[in-house]
C-alpha atoms as a PDB file:
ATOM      1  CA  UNK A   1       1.779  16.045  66.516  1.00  0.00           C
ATOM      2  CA  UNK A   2       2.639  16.732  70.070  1.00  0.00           C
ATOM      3  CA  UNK A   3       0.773  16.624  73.368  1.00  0.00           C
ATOM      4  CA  UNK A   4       0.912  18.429  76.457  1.00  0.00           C
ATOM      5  CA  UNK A   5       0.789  18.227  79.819  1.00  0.00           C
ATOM      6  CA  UNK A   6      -1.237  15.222  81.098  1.00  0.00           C
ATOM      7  CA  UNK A   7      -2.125  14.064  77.542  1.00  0.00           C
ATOM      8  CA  UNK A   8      -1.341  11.077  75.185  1.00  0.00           C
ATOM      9  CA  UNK A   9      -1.790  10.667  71.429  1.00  0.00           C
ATOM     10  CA  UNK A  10      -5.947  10.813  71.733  1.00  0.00           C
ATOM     11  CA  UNK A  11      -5.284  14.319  72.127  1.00  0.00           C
ATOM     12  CA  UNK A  12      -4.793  14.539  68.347  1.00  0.00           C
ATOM     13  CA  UNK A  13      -7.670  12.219  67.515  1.00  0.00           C
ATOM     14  CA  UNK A  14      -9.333  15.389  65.534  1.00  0.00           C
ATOM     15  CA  UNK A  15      -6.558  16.753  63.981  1.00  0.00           C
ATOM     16  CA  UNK A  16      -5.301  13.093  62.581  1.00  0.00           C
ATOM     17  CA  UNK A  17      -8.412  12.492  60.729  1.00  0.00           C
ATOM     18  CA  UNK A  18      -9.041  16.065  59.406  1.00  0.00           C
ATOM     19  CA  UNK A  19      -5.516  16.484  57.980  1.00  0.00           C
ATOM     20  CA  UNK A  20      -5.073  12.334  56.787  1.00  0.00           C
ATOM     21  CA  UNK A  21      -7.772  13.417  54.572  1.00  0.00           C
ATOM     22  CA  UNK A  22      -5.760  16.676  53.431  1.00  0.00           C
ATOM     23  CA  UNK A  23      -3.227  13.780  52.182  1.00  0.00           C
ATOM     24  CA  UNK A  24      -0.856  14.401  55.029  1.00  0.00           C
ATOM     25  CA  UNK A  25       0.913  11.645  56.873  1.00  0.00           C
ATOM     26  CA  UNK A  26       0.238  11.888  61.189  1.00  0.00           C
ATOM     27  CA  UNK A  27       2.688  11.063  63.582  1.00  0.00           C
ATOM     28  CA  UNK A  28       1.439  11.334  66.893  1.00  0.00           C
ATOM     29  CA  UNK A  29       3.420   9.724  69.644  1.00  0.00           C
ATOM     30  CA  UNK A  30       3.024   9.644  73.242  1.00  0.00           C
ATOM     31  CA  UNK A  31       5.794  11.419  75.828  1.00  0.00           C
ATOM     32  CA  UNK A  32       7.592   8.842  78.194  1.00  0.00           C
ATOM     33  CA  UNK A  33       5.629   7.326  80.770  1.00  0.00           C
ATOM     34  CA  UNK A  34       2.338   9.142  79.489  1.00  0.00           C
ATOM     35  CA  UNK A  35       1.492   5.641  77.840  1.00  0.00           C
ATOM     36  CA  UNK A  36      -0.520   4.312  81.154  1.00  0.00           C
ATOM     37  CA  UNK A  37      -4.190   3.385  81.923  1.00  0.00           C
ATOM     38  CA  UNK A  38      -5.053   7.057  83.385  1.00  0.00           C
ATOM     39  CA  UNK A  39      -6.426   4.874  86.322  1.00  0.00           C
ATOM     40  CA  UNK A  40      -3.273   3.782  86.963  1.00  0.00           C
ATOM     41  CA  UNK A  41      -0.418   5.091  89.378  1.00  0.00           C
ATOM     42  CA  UNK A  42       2.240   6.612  87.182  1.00  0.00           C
ATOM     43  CA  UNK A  43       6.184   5.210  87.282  1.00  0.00           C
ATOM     44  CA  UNK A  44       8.500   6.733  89.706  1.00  0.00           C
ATOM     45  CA  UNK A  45      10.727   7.682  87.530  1.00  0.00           C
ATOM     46  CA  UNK A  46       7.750  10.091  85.717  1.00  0.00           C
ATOM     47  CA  UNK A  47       8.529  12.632  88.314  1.00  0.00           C
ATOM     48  CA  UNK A  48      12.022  13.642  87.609  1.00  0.00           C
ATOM     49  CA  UNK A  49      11.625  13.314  83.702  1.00  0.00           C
ATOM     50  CA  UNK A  50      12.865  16.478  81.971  1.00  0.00           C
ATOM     51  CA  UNK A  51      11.817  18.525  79.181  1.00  0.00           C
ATOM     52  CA  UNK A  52      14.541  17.100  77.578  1.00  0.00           C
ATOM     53  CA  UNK A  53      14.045  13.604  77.576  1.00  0.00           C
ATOM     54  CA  UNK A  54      11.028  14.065  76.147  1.00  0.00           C
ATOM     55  CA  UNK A  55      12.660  16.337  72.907  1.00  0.00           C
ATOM     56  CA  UNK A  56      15.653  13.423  72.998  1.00  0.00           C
ATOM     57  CA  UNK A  57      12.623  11.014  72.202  1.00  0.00           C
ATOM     58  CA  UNK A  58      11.170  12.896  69.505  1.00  0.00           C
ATOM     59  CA  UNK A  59      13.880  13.477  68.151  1.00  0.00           C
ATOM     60  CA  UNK A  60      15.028   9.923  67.685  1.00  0.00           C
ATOM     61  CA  UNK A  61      10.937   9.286  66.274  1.00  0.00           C
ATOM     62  CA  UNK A  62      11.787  12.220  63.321  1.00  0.00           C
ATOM     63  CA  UNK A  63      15.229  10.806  63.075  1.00  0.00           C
ATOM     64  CA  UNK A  64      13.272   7.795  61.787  1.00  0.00           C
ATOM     65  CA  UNK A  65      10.907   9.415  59.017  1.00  0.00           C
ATOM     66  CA  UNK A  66      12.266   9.902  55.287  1.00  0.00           C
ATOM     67  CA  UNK A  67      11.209  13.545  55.288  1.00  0.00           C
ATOM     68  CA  UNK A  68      11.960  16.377  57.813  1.00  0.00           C
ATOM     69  CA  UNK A  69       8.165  16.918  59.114  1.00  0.00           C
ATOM     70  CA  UNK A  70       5.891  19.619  60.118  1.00  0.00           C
ATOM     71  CA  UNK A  71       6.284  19.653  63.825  1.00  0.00           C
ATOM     72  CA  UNK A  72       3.024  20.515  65.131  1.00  0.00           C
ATOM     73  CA  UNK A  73       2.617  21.113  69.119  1.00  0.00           C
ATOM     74  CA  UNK A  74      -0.309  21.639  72.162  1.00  0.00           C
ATOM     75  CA  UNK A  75       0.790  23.493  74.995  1.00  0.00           C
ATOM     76  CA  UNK A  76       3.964  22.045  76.528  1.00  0.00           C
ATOM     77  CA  UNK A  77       4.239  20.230  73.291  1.00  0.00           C
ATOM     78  CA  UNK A  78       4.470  23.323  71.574  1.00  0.00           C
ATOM     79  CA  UNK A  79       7.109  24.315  73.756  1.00  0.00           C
ATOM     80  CA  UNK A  80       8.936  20.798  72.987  1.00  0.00           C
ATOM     81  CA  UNK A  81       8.146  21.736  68.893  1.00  0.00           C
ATOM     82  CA  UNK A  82      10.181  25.086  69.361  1.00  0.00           C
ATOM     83  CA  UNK A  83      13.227  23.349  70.705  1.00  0.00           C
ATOM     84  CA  UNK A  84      12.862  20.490  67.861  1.00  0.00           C
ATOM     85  CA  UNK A  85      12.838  23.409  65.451  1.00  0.00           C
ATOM     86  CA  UNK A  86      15.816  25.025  67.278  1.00  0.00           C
ATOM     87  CA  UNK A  87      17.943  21.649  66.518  1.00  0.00           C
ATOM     88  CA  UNK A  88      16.807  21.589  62.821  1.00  0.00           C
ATOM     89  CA  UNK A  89      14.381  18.532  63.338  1.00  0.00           C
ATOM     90  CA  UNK A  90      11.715  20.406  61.125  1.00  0.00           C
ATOM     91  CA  UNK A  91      10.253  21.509  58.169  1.00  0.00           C
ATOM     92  CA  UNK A  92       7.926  24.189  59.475  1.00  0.00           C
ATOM     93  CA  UNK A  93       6.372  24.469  62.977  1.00  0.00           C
ATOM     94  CA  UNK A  94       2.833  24.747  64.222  1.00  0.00           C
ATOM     95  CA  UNK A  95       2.754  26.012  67.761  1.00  0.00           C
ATOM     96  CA  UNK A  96      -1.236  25.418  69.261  1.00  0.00           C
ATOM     97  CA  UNK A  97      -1.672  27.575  72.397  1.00  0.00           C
ATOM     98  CA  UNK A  98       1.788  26.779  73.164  1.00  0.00           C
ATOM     99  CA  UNK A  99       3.877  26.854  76.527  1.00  0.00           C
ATOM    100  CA  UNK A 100       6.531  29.425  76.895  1.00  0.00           C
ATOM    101  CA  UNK A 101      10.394  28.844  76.573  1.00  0.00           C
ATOM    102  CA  UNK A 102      12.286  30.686  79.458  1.00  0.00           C
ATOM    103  CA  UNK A 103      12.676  34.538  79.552  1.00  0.00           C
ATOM    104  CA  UNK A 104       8.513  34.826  78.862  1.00  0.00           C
ATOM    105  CA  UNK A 105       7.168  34.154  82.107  1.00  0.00           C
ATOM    106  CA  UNK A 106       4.078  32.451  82.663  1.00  0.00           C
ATOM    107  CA  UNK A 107       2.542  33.736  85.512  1.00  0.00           C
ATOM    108  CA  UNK A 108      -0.576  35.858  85.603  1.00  0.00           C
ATOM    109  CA  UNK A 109      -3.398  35.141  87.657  1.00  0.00           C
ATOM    110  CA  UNK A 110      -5.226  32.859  85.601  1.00  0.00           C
ATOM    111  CA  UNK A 111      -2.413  30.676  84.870  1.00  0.00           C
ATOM    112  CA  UNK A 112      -1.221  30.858  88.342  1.00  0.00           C
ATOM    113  CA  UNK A 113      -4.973  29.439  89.690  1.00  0.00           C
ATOM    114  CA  UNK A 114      -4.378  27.064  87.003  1.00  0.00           C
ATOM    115  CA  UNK A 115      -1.315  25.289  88.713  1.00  0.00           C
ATOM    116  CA  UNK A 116      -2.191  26.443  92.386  1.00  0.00           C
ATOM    117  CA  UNK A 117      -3.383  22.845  93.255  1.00  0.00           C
ATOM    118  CA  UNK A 118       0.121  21.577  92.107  1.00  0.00           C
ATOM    119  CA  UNK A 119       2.654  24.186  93.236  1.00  0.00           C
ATOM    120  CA  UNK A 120       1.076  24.761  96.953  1.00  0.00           C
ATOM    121  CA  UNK A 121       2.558  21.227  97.371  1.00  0.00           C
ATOM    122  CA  UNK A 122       5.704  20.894  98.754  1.00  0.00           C
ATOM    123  CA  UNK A 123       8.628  19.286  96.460  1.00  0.00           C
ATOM    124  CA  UNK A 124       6.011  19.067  93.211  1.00  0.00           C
ATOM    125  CA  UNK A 125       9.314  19.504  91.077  1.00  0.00           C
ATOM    126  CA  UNK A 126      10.442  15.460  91.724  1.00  0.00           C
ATOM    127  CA  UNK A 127       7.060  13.685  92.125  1.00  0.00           C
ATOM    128  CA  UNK A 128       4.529  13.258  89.202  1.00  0.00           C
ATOM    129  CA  UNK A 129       1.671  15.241  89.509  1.00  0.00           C
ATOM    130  CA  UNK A 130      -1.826  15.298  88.516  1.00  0.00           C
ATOM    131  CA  UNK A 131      -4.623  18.356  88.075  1.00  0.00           C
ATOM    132  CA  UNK A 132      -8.378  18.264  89.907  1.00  0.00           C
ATOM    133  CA  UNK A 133     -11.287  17.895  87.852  1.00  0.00           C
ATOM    134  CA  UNK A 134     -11.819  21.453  88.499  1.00  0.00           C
ATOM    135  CA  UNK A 135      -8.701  22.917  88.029  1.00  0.00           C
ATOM    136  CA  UNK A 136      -8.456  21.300  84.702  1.00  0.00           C
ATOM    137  CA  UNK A 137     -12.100  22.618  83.492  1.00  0.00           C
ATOM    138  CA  UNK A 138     -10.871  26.112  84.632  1.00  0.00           C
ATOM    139  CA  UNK A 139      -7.488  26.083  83.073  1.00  0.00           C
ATOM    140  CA  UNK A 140      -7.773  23.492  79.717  1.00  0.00           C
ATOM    141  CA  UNK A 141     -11.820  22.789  79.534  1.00  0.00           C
ATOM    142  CA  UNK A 142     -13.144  26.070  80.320  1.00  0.00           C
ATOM    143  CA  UNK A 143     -14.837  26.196  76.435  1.00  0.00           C
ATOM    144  CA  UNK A 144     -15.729  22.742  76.416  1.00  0.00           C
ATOM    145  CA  UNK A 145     -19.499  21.073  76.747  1.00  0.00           C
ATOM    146  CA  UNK A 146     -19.644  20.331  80.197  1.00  0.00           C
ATOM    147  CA  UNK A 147     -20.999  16.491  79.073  1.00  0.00           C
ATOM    148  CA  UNK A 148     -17.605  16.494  77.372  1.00  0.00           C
ATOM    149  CA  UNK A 149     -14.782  17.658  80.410  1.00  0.00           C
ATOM    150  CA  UNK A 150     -15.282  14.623  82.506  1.00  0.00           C
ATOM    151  CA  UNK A 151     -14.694  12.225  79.608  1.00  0.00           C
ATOM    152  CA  UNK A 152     -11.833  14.435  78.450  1.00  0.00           C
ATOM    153  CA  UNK A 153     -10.480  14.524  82.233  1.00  0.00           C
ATOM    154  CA  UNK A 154     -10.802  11.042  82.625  1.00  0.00           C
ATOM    155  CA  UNK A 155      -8.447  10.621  79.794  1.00  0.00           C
ATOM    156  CA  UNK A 156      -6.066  12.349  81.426  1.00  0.00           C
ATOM    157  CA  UNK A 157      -2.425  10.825  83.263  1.00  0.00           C
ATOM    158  CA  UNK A 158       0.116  11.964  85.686  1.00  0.00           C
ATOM    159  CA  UNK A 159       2.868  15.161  84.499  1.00  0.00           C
ATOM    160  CA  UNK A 160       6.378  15.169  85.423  1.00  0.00           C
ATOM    161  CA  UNK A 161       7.084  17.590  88.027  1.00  0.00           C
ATOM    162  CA  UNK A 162      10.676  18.180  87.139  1.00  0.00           C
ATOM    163  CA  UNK A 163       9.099  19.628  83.623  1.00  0.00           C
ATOM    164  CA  UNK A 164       6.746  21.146  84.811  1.00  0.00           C
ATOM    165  CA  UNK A 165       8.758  23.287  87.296  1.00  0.00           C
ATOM    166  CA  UNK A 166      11.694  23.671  84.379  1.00  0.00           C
ATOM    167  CA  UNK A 167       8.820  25.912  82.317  1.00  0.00           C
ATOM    168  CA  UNK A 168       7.134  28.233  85.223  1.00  0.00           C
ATOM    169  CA  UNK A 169      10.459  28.397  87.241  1.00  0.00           C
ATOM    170  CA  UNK A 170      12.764  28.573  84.199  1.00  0.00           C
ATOM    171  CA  UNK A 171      14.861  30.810  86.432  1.00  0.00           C
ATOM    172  CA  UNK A 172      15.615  28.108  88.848  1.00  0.00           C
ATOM    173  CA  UNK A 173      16.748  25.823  86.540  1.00  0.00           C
ATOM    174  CA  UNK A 174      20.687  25.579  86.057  1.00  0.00           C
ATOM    175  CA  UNK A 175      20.478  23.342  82.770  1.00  0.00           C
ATOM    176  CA  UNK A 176      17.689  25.723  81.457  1.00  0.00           C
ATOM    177  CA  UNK A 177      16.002  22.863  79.583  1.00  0.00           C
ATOM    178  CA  UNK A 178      13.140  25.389  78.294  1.00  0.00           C
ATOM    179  CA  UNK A 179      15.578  27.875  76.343  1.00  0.00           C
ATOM    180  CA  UNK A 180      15.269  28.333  72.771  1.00  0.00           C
ATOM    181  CA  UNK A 181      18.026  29.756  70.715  1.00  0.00           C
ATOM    182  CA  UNK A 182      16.119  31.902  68.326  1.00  0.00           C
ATOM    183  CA  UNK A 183      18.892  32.125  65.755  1.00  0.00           C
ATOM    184  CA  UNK A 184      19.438  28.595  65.378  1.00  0.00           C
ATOM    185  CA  UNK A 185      15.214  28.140  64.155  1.00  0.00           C
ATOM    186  CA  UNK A 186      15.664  28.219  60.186  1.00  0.00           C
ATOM    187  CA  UNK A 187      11.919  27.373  59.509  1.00  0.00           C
ATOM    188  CA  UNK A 188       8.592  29.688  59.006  1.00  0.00           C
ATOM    189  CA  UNK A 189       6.557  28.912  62.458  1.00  0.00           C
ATOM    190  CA  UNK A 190       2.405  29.558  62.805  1.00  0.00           C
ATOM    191  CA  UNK A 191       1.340  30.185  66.396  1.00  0.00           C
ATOM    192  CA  UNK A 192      -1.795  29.923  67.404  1.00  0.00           C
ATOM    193  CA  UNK A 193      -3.923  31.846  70.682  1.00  0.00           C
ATOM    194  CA  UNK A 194      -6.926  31.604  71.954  1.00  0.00           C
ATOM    195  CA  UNK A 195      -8.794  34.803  73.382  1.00  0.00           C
ATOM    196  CA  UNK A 196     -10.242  32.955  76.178  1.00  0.00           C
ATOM    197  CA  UNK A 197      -7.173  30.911  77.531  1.00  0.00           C
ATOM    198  CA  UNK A 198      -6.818  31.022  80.900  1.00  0.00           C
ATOM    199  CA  UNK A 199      -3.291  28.589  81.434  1.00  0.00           C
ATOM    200  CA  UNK A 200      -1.067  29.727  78.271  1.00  0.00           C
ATOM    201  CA  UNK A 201      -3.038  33.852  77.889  1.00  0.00           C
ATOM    202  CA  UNK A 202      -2.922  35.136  74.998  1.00  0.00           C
ATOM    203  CA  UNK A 203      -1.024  38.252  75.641  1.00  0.00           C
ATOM    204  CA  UNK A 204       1.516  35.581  76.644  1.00  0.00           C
ATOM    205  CA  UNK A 205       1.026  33.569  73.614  1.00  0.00           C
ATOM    206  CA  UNK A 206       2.185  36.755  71.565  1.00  0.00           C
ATOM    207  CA  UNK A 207       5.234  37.417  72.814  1.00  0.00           C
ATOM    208  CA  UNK A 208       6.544  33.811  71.916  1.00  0.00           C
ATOM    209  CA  UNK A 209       5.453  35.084  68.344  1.00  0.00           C
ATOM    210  CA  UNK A 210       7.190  37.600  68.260  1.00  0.00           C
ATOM    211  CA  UNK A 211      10.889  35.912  70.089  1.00  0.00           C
ATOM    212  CA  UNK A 212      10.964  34.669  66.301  1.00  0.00           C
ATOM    213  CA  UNK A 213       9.973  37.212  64.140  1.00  0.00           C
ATOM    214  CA  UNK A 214      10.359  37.510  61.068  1.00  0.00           C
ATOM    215  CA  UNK A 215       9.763  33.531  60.575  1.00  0.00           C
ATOM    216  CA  UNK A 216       6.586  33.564  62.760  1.00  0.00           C
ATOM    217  CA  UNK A 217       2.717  34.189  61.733  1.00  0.00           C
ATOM    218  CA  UNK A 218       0.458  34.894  64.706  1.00  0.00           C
ATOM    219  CA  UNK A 219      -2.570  34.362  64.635  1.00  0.00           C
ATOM    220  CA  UNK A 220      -5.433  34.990  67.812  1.00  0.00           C
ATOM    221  CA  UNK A 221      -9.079  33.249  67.492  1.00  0.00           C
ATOM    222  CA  UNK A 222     -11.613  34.721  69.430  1.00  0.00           C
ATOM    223  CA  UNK A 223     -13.979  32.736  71.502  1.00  0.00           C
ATOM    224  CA  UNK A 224     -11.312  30.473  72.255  1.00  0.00           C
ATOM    225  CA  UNK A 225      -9.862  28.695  75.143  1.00  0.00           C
ATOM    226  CA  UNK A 226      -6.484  26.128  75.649  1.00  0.00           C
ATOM    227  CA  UNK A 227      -8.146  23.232  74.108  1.00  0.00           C
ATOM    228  CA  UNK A 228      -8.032  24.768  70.509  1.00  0.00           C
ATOM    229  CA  UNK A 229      -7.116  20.519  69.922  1.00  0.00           C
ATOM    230  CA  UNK A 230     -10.943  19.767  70.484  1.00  0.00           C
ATOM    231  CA  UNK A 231     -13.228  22.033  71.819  1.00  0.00           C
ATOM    232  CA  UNK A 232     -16.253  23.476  69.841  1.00  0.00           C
ATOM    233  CA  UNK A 233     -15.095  25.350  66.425  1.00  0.00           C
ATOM    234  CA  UNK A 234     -11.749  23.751  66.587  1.00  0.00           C
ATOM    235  CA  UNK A 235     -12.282  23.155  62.910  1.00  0.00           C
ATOM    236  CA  UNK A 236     -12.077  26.689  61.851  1.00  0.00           C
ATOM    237  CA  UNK A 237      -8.763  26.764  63.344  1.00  0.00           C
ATOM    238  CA  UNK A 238      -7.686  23.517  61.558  1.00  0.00           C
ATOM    239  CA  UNK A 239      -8.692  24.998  58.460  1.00  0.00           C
ATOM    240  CA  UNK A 240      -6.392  27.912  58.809  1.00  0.00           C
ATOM    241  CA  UNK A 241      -3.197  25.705  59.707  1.00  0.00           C
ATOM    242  CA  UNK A 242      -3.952  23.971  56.631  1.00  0.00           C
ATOM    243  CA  UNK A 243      -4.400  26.961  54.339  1.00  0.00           C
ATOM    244  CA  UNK A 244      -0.806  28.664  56.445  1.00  0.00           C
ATOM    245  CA  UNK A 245       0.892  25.004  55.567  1.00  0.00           C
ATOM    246  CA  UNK A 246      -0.207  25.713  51.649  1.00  0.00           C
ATOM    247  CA  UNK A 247       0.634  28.938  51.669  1.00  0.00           C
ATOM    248  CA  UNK A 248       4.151  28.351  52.852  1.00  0.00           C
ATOM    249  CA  UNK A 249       4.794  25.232  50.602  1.00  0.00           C
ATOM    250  CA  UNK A 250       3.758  27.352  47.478  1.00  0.00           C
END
């Protein structure tokens, strides 16, 4: 189970209980430097960290299990799940409201007033960087309780820059650390949507679908936002991941 952008292994606090009691065995690590007191000032070195270290570090976590997993991902780490599956690191992938490999862009207005507070500032690509309470409840918390988004937000720890710039300005990025081969993913792959998500749309959502037809199941839930990990009815959509990871395994 992999995080996204700001996040650490509480993200999956939901999902690890409802599918340890489906019998399955959860692995949910945190990405490099994510592993901080979210009051605390984030290491340098977070800044420059590339999409790639973090897959190099999952990979070397799978490397260690006795079984090639289910890679399951949220947002960017559905992005880092894809390029796991595109090294043969899994058994079947589960993409949650997933970011975008490069050639599917990921701008439209909502998801560009989603980042707006971190790319109006100059050189955001090298320096960690860190959403407003606000921008976060637009972008991530939109269909969450509003008693909930603080405590969720104040969960939350600095993002690498350099990754962060390497999936909305794929184009810019020689070593093109968000590409996916398509060809080289052997493994059926569920991805999930949300009708009301305003930083990973669901129009957008689709298209990554459909870059791996005929492997991939889509599948869009109304009356929901980005946090599909959490926020109200998230169960429903656990349920159907579960009944997809039968069906596959049958």
């Amino acid at each position: 189970m992999i995080h996204g952008m700001w996040g650490g292994s509480w993200c999956w606090d939901d999902y690890k209980t409802f599918f340890e009691k489906k019998g399955y065995h959860c692995v949910a690590p945190t990405l490099r430097y994510h592993d901080i007191n979210p009051m605390s000032q984030p290491d340098s070195m977070l800044g420059t960290t590339s999409l790639i270290d973090y897959v190099d570090d999952l990979e070397k976590e799978i490397l260690q299990l006795d079984t090639k997993p289910i890679v399951m991902g949220h947002s960017m780490g559905g992005l880092l799940a894809q390029i796991l599956g595109s090294r043969n690191l899994a058994k079947s992938l589960v993409l949650l409201t997933p970011a975008p490999p490069s050639g599917i862009t990921s701008f439209s207005p909502s998801t560009v007033k989603s980042f707006w507070g971190i790319f109006s500032k100059w050189g955001f690509w090298e320096t960690p960087n860190h959403q407003m309470f606000d921008d976060a409840v637009y972008s991530l918390l939109n269909l969450m309780p509003t008693d909930q988004q603080k405590t969720i937000f104040d969960k939350f720890v600095y993002e690498s820059g350099r990754a962060t710039a390497e999936i909305g300005f794929y184009f810019l990025d020689q070593n093109k650390a968000s590409s996916v081969d398509a060809s080289k993913i052997k493994c059926p792959i569920l991805v999930v949507s949300g009708s009301e998500d305003r930083i990973t749309p669901a129009n957008m959502v689709e298209k990554i679908a459909k870059k791996y037809e005929p492997l991939s199941t889509y599948k869009l839930f109304e009356n929901h936002g980005h946090w599909v990990i959490g926020e109200p009815g998230w169960q429903e959509i656990a349920n159907y991941v579960s009944e997809w990871l039968d069906n596959i395994s049958n």
